[in-house]
N, C-alpha and C. Protein backbone atom coordinates (compact mmCIF):
# COMPACT_ATOMS: atom_id res chain seq x y z
N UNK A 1 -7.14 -8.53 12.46
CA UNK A 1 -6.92 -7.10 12.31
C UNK A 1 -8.28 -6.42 12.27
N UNK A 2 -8.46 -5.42 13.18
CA UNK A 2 -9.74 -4.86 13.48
C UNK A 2 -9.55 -3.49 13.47
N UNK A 3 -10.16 -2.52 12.44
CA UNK A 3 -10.38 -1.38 12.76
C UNK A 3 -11.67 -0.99 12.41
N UNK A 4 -12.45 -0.13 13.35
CA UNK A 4 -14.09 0.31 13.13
C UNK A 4 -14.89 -1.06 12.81
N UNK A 5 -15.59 -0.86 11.89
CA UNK A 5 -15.78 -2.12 10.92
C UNK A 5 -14.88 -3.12 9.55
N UNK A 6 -13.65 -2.25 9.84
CA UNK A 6 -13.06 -3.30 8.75
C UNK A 6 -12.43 -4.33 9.64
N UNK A 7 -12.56 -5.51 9.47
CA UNK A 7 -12.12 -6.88 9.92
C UNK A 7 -11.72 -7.28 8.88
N UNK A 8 -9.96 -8.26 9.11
CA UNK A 8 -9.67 -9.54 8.47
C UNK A 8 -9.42 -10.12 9.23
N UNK A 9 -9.70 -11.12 9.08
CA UNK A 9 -9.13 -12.23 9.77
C UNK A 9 -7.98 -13.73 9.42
N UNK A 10 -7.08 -13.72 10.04
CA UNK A 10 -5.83 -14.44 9.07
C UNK A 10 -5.27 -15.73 10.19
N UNK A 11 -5.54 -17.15 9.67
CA UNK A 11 -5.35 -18.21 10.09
C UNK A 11 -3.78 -18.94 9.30
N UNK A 12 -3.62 -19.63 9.60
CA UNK A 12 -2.87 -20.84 8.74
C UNK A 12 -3.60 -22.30 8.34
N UNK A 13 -4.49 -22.40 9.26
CA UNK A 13 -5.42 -23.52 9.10
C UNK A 13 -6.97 -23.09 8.77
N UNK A 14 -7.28 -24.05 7.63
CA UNK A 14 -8.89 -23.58 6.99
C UNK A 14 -9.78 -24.23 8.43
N UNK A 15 -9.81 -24.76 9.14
CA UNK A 15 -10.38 -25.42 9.86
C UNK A 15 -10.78 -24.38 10.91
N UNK A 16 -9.53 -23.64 11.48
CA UNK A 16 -9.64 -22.91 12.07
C UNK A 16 -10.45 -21.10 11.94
N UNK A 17 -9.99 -21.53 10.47
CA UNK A 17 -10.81 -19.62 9.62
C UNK A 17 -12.17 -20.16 10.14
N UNK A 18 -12.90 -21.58 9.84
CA UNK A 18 -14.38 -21.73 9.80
C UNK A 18 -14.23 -21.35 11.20
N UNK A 19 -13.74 -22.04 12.15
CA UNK A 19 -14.03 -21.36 13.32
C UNK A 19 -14.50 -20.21 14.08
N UNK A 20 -13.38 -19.54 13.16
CA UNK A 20 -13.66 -17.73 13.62
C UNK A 20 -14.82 -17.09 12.85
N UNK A 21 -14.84 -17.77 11.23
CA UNK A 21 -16.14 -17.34 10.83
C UNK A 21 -17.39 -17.32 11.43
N UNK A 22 -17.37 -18.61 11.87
CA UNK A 22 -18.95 -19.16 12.94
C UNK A 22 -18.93 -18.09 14.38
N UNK A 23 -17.86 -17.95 14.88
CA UNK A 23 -17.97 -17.23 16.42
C UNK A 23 -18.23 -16.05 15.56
N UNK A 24 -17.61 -14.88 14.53
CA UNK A 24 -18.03 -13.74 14.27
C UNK A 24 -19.46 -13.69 13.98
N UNK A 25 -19.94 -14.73 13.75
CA UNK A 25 -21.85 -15.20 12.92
C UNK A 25 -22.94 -14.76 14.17
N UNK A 26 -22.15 -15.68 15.77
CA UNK A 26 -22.94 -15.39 16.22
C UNK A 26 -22.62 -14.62 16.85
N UNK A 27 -21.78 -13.75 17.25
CA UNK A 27 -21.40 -12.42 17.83
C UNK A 27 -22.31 -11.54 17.21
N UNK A 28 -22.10 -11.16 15.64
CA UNK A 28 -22.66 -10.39 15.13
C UNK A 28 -24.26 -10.39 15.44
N UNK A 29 -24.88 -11.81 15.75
CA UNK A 29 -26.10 -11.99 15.54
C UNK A 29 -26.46 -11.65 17.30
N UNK A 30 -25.63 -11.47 18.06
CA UNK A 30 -26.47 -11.21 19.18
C UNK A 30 -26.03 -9.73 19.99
N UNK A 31 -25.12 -9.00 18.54
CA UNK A 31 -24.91 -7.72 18.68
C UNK A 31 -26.14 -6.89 18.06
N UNK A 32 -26.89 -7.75 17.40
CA UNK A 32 -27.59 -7.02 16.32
C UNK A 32 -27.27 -6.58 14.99
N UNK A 33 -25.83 -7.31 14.64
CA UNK A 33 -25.05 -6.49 13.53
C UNK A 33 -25.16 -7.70 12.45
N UNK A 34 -25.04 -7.43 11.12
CA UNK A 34 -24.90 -7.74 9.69
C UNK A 34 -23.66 -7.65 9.31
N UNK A 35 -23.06 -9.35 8.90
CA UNK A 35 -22.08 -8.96 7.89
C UNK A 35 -22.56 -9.10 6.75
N UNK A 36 -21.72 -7.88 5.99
CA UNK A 36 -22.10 -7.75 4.87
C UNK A 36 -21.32 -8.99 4.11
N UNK A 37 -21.50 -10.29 3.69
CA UNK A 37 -21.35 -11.32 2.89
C UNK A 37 -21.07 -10.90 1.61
N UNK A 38 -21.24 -9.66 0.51
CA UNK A 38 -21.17 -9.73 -0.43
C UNK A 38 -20.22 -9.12 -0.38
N UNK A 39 -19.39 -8.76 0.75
CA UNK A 39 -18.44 -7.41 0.59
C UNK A 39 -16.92 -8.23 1.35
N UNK A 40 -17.45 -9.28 1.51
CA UNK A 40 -16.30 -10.47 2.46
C UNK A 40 -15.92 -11.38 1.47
N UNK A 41 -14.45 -11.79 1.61
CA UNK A 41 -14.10 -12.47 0.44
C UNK A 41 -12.94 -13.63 1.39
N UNK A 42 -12.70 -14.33 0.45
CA UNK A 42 -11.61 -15.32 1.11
C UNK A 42 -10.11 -15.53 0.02
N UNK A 43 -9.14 -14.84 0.64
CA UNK A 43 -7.85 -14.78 -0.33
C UNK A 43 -7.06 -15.96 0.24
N UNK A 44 -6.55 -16.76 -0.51
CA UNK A 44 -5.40 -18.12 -0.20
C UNK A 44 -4.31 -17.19 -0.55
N UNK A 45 -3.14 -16.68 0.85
CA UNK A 45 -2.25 -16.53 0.69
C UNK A 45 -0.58 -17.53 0.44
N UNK A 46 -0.52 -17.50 -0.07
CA UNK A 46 0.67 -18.53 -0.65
C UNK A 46 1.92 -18.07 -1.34
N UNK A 47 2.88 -18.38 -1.77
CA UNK A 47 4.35 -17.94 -2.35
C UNK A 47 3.81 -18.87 -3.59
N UNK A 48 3.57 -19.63 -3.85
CA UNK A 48 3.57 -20.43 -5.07
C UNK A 48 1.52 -20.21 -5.70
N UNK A 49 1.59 -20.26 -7.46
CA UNK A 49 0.54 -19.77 -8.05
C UNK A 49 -0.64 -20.87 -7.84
N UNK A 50 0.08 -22.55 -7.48
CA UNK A 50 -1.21 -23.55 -8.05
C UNK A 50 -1.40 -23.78 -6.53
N UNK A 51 -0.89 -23.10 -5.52
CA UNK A 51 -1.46 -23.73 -4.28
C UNK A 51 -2.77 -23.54 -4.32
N UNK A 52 -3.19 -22.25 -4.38
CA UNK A 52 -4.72 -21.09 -4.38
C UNK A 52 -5.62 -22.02 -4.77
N UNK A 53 -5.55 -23.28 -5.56
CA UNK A 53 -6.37 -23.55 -6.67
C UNK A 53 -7.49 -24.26 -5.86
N UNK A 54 -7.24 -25.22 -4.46
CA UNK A 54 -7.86 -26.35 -3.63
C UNK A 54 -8.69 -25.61 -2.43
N UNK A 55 -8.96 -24.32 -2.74
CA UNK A 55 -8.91 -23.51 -1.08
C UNK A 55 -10.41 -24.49 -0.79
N UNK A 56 -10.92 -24.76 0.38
CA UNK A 56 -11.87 -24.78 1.02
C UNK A 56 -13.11 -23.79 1.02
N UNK A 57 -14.96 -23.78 1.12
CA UNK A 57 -15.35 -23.28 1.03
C UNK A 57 -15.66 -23.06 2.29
N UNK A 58 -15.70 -21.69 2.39
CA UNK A 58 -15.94 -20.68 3.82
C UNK A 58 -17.21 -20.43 3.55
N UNK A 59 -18.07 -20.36 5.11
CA UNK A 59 -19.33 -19.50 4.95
C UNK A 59 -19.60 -18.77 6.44
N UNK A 60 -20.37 -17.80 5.92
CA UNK A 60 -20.75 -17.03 7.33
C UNK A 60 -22.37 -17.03 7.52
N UNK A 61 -22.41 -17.47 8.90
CA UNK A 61 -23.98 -17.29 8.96
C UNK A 61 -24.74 -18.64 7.85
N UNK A 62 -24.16 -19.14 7.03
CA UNK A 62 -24.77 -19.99 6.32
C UNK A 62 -24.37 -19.24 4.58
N UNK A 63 -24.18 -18.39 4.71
CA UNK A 63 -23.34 -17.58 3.57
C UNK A 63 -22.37 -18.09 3.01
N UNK A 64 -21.80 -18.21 1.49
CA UNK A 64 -21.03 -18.78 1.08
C UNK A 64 -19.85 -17.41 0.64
N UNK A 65 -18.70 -17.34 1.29
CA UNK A 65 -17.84 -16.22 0.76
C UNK A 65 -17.05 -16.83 -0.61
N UNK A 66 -16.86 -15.87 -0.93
CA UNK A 66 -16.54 -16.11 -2.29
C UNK A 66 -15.05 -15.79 -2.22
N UNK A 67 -14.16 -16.61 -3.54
CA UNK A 67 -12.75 -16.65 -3.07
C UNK A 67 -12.20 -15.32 -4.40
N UNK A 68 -11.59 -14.93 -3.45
CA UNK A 68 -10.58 -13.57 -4.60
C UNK A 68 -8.85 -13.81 -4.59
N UNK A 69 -8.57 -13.04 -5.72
CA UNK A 69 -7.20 -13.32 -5.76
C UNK A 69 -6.30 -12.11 -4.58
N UNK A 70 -7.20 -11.22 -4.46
CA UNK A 70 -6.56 -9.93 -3.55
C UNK A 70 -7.45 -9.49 -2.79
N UNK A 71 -7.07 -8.76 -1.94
CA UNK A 71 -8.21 -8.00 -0.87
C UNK A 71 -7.45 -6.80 -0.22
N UNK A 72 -8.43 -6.02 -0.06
CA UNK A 72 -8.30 -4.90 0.13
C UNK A 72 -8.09 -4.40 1.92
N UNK A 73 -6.95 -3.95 2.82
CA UNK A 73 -7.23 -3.36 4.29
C UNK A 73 -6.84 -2.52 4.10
N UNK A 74 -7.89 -1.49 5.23
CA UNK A 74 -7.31 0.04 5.14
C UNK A 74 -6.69 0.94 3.88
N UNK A 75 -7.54 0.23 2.34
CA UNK A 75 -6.74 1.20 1.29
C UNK A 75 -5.75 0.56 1.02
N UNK A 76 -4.66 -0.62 1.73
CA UNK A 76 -3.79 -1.22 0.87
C UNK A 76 -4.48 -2.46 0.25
N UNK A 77 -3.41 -3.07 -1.09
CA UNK A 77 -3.54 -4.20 -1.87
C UNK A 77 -2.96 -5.19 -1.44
N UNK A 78 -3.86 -6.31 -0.77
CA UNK A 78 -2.93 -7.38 -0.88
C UNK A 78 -2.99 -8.54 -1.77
N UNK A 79 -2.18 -9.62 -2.23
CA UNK A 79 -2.43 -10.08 -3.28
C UNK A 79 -2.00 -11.81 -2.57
N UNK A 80 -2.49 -12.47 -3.22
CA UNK A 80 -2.74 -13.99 -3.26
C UNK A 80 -1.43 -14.51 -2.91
N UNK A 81 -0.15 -13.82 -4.16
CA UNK A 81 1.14 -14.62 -4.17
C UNK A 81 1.89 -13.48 -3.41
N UNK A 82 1.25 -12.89 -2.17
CA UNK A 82 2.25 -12.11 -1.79
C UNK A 82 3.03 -11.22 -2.33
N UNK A 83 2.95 -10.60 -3.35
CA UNK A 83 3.62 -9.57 -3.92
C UNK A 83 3.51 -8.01 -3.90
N UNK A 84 4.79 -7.94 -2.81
CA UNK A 84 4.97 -6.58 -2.33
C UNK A 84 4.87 -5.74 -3.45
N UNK A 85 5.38 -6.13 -4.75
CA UNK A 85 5.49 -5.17 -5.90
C UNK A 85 4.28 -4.30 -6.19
N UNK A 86 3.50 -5.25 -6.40
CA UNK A 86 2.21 -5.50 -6.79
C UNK A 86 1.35 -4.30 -6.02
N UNK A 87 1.30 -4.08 -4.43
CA UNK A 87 1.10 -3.31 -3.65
C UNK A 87 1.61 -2.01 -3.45
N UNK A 88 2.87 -1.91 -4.00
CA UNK A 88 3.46 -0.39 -3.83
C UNK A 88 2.71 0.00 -5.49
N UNK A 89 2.53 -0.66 -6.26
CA UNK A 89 1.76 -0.26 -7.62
C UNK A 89 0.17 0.36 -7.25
N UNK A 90 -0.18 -0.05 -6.09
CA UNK A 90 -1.49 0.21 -6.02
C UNK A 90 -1.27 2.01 -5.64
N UNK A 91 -0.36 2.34 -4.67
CA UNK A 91 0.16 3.73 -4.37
C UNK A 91 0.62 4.37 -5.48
N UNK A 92 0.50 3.92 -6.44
CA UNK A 92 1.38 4.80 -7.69
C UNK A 92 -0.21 5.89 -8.17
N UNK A 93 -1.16 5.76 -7.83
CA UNK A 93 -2.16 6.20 -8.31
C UNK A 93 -2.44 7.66 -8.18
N UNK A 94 -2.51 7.24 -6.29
CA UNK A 94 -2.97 8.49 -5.38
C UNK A 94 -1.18 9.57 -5.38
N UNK A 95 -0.05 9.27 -6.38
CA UNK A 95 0.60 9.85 -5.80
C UNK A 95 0.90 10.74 -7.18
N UNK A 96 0.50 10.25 -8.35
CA UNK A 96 0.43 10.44 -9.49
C UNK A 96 -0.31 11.55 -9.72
N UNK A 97 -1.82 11.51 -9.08
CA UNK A 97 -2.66 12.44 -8.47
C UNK A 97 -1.93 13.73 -7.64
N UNK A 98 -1.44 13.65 -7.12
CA UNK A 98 -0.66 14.55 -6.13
C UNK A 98 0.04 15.15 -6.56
N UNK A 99 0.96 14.78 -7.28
CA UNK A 99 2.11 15.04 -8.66
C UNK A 99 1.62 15.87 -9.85
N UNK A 100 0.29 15.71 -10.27
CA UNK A 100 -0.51 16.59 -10.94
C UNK A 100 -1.23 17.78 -10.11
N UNK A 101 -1.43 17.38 -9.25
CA UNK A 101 -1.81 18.74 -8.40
C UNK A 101 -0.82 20.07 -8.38
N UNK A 102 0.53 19.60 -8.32
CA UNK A 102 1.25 20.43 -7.58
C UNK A 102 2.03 20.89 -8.82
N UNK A 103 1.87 20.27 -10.17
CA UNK A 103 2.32 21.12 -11.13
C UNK A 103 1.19 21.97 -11.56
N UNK A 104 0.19 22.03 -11.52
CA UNK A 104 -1.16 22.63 -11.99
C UNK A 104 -1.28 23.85 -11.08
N UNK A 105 -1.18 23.50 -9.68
CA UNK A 105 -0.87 24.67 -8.55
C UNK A 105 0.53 26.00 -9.10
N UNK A 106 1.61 25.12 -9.45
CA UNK A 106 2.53 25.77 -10.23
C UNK A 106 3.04 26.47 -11.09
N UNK A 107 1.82 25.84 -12.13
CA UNK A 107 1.68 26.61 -13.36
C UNK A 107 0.58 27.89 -13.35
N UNK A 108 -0.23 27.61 -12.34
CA UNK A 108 -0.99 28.49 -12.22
C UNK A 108 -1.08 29.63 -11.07
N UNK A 109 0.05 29.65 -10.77
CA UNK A 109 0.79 30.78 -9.85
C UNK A 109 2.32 31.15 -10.15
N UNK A 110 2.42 30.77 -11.60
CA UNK A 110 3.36 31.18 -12.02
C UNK A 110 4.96 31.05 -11.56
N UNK A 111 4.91 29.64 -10.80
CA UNK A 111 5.92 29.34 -9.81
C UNK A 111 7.37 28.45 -10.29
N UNK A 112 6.99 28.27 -12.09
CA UNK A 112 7.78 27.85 -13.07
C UNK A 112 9.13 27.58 -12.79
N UNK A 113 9.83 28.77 -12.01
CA UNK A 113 11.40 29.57 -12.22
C UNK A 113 11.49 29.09 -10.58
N UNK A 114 10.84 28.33 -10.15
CA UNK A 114 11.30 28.20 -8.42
C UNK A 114 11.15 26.64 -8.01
N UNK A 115 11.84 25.96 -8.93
CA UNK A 115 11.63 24.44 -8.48
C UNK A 115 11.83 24.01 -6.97
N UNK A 116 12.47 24.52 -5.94
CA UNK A 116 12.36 24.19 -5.01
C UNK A 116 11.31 24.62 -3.89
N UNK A 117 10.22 25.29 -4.65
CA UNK A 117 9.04 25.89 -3.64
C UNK A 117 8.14 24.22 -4.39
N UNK A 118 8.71 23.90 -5.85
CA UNK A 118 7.35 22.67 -6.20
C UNK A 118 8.20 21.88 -5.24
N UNK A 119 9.70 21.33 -5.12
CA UNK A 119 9.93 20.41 -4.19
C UNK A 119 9.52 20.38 -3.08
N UNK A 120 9.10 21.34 -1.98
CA UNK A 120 8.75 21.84 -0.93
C UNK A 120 7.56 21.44 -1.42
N UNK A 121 6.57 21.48 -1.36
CA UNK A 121 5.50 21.65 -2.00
C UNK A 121 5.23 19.89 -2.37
N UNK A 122 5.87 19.19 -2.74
CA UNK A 122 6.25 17.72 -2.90
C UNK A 122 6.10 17.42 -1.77
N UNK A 123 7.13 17.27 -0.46
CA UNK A 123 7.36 16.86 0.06
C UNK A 123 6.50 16.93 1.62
N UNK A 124 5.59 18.00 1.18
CA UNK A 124 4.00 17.93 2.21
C UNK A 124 3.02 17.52 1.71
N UNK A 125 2.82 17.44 -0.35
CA UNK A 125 1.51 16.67 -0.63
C UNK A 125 2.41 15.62 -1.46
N UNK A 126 3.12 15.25 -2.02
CA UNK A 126 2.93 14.10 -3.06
C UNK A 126 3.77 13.24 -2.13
N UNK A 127 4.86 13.49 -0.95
CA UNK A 127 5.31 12.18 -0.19
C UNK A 127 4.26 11.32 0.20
N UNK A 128 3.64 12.39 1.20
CA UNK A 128 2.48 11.21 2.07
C UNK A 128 1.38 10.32 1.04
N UNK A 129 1.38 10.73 -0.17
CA UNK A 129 0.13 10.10 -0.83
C UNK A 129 0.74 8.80 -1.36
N UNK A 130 2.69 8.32 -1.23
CA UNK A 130 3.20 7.87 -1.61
C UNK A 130 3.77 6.49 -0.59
N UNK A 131 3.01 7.17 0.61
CA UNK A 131 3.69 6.53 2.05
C UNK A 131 2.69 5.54 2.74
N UNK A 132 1.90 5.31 2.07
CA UNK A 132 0.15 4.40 2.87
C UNK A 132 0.51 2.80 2.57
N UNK A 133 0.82 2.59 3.33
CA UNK A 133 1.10 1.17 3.86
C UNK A 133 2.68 0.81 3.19
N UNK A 134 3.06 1.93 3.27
CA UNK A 134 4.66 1.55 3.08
C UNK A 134 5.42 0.68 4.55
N UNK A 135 4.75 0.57 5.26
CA UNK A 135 5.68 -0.18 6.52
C UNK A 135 5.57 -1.75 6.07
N UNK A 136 4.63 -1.82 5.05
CA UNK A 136 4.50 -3.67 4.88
C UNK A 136 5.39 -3.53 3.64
N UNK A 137 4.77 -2.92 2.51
CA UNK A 137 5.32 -3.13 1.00
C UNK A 137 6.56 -2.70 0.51
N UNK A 138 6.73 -1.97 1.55
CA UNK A 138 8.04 -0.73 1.23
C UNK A 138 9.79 -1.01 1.42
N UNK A 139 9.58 -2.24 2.92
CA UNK A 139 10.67 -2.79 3.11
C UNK A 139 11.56 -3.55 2.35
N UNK A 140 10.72 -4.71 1.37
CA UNK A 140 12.12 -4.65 0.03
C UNK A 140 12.40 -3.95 -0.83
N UNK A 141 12.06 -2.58 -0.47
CA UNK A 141 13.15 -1.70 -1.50
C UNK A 141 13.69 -1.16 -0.73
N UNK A 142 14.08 -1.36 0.32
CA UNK A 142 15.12 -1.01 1.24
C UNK A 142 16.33 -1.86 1.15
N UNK A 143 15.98 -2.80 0.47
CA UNK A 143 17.96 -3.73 0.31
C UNK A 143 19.13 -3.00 -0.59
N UNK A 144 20.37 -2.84 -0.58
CA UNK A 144 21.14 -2.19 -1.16
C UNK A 144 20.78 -2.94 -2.58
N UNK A 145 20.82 -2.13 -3.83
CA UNK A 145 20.87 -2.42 -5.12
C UNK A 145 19.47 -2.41 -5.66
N UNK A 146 18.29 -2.27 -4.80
CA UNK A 146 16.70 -1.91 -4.89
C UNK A 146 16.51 -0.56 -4.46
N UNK A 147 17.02 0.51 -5.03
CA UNK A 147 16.27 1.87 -4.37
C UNK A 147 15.44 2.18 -5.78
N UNK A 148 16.37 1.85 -6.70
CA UNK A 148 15.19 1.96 -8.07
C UNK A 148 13.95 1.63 -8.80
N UNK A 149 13.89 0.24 -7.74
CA UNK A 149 13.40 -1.07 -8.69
C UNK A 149 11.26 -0.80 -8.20
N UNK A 150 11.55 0.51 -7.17
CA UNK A 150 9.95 0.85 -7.20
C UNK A 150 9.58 1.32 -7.98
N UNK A 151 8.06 1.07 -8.26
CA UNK A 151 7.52 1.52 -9.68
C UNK A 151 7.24 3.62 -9.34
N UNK A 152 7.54 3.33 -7.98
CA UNK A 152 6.91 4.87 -7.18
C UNK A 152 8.07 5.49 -7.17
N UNK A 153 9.38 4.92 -6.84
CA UNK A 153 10.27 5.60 -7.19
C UNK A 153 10.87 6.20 -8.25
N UNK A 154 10.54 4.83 -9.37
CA UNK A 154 10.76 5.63 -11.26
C UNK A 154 9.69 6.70 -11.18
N UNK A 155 8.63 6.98 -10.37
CA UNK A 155 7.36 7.97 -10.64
C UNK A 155 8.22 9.53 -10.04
N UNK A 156 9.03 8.74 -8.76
CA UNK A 156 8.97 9.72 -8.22
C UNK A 156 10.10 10.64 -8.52
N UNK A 157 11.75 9.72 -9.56
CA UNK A 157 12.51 10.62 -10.01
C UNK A 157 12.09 10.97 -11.12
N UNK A 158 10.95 10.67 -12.37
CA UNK A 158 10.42 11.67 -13.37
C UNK A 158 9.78 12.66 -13.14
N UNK A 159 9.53 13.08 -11.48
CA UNK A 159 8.75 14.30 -11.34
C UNK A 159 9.71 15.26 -10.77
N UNK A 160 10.70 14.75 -9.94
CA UNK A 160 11.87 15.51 -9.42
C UNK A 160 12.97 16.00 -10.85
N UNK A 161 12.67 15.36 -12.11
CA UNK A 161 13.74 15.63 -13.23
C UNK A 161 12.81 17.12 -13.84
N UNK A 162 11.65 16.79 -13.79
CA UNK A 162 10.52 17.54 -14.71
C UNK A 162 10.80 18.65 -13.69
N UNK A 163 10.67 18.53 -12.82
CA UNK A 163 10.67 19.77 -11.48
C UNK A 163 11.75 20.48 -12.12
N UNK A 164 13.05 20.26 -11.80
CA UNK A 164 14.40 20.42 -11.72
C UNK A 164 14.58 20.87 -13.31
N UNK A 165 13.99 20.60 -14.45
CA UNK A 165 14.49 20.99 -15.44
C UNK A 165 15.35 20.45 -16.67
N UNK A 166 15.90 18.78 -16.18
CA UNK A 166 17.10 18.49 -16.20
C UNK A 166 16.37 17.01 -17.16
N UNK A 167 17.50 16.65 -18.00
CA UNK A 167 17.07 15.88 -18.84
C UNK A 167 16.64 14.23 -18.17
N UNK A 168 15.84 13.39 -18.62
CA UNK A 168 15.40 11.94 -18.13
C UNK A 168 16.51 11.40 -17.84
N UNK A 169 17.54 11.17 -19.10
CA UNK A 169 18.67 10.26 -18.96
C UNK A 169 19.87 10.98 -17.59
N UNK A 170 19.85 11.98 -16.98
CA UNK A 170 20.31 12.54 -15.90
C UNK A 170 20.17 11.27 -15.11
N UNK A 171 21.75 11.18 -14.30
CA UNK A 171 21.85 10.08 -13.40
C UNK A 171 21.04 10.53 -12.59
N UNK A 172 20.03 9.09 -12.01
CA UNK A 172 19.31 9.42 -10.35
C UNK A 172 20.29 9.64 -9.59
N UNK A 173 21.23 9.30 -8.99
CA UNK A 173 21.95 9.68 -7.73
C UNK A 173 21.92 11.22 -7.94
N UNK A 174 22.90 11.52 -8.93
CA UNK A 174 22.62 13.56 -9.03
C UNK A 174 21.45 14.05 -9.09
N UNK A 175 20.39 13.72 -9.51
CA UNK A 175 18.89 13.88 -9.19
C UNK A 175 18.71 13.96 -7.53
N UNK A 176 18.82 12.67 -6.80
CA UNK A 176 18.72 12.91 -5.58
C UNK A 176 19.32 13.65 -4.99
N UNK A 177 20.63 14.10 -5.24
CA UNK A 177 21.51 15.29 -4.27
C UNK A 177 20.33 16.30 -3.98
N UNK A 178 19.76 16.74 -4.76
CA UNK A 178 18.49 17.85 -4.50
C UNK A 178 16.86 17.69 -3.19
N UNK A 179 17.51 16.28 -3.28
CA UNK A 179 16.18 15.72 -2.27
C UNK A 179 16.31 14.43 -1.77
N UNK A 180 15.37 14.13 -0.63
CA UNK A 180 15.76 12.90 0.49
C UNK A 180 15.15 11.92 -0.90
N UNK A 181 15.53 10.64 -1.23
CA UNK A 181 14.88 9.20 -1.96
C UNK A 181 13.80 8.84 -1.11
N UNK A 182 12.80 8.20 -1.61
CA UNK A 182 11.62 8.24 -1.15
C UNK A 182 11.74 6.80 0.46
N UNK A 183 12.69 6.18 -0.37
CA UNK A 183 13.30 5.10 1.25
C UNK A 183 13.54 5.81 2.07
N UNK A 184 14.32 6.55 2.39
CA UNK A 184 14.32 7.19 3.84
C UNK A 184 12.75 7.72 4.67
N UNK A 185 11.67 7.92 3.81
CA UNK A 185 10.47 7.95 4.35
C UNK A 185 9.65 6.61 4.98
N UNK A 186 10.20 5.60 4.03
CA UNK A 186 9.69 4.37 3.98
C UNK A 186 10.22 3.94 5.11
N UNK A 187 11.81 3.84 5.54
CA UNK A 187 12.24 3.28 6.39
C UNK A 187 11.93 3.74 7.75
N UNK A 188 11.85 5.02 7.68
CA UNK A 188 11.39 5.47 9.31
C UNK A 188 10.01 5.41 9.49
N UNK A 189 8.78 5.13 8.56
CA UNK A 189 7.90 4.68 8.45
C UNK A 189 7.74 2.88 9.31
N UNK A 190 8.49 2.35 8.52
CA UNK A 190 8.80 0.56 9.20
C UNK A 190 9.11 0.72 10.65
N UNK A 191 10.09 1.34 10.73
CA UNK A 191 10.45 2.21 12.05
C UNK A 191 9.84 1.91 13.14
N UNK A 192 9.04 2.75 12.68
CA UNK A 192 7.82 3.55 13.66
C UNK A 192 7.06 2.17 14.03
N UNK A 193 6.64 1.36 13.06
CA UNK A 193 5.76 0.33 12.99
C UNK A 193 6.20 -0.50 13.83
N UNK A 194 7.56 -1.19 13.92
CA UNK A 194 8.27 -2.09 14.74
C UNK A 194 8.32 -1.52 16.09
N UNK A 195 8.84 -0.36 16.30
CA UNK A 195 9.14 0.03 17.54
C UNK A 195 7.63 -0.21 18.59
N UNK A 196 6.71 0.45 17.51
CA UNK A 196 5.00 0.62 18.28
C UNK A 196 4.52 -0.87 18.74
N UNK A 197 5.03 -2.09 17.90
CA UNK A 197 4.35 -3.54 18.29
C UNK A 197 5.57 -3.34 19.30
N UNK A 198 6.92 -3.27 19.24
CA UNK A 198 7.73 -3.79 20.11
C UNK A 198 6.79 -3.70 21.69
N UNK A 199 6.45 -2.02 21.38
CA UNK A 199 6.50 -1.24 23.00
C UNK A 199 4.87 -1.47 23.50
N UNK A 200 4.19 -2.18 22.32
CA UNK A 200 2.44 -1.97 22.55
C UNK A 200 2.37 -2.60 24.33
């Protein structure tokens, strides 16, 4: 996966990562370019916790990368044991942020008595800050009986209750009658993603 300068690179075989490490070594070296080694890491992706424990040591250029439990592309989290959860938690931040914006905007234009200008108002700044790499992390909360179980979604019906006026213990489903659930963004998000490799 290559964009600008962010590179990962993702094998099944350690034999083969050294491989690609060494060809990026001397690519870089007869581009004129520097990897930055302190900023490169090596994550053992696995479903189970004690696989991680045996990884192999990687080096670049003669560099020794150092092994992490997560790593970072494009702003998303990925994590060692694969946990989508784990990753839609990393979005709870920037959306939390957004969510404070738009009551502060609110309160300070006196927009109190018009919850559906803050929903409006939601749904151009605090969706998208909610939607960044939802095409990977986002898809198991798309199974029937998971629309709740995101940590972004409990974020996102305490701001639609606070909006609305209406007490916490208020069923989510009647909460949502007022607005799309944040899955329907997610899903045409995945969407988009599948269709674009389908047709690349």
């Amino acid at each position: 996966m290559l964009y600008a300068d962010d590179l990962t690179l993702l094998t099944n075989e350690p034999r083969d990562m050294q491989i690609m490490l060494s060809r990026l070594a001397v690519y870089a070296r007869n581009k004129h370019l520097i990897v930055n080694t302190s900023k490169s890491e090596v994550v053992h992706l696995t479903s189970t916790r004690s696989a991680g424990e045996n990884v192999p040591v990687f080096d670049v250029g003669g560099a020794t990368l150092h092994h992490k439990d997560s790593f970072r592309y494009m702003g998303m989290g990925f994590y060692r044991t694969l946990n989508m959860a784990k990753s839609a938690e990393h979005a709870a931040r920037p959306f939390l942020a957004s969510a404070y914006t738009i009551r502060r905007f609110v309160r300070e234009h006196a927009l109190a008595d018009r919850p559906h200008t803050s929903l409006w108002l939601a749904k151009t700044h605090v969706f998208p800050a909610g939607m960044h790499g939802s095409q990977v992390w986002g898809t198991g909360f798309l199974q029937a009986g998971r629309e709740f179980s995101s940590p972004l979604s409990t974020l996102y019906l305490h701001f639609l209750k606070g909006t609305l006026g209406v007490k916490q213990s208020t069923t989510n489903w009647a909460v949502l009658q007022e607005h799309e659930p944040l899955q329907i963004y997610w899903f045409r998000s995945a969407v988009k993603l599948f269709n674009s490799m389908l047709y690349a």
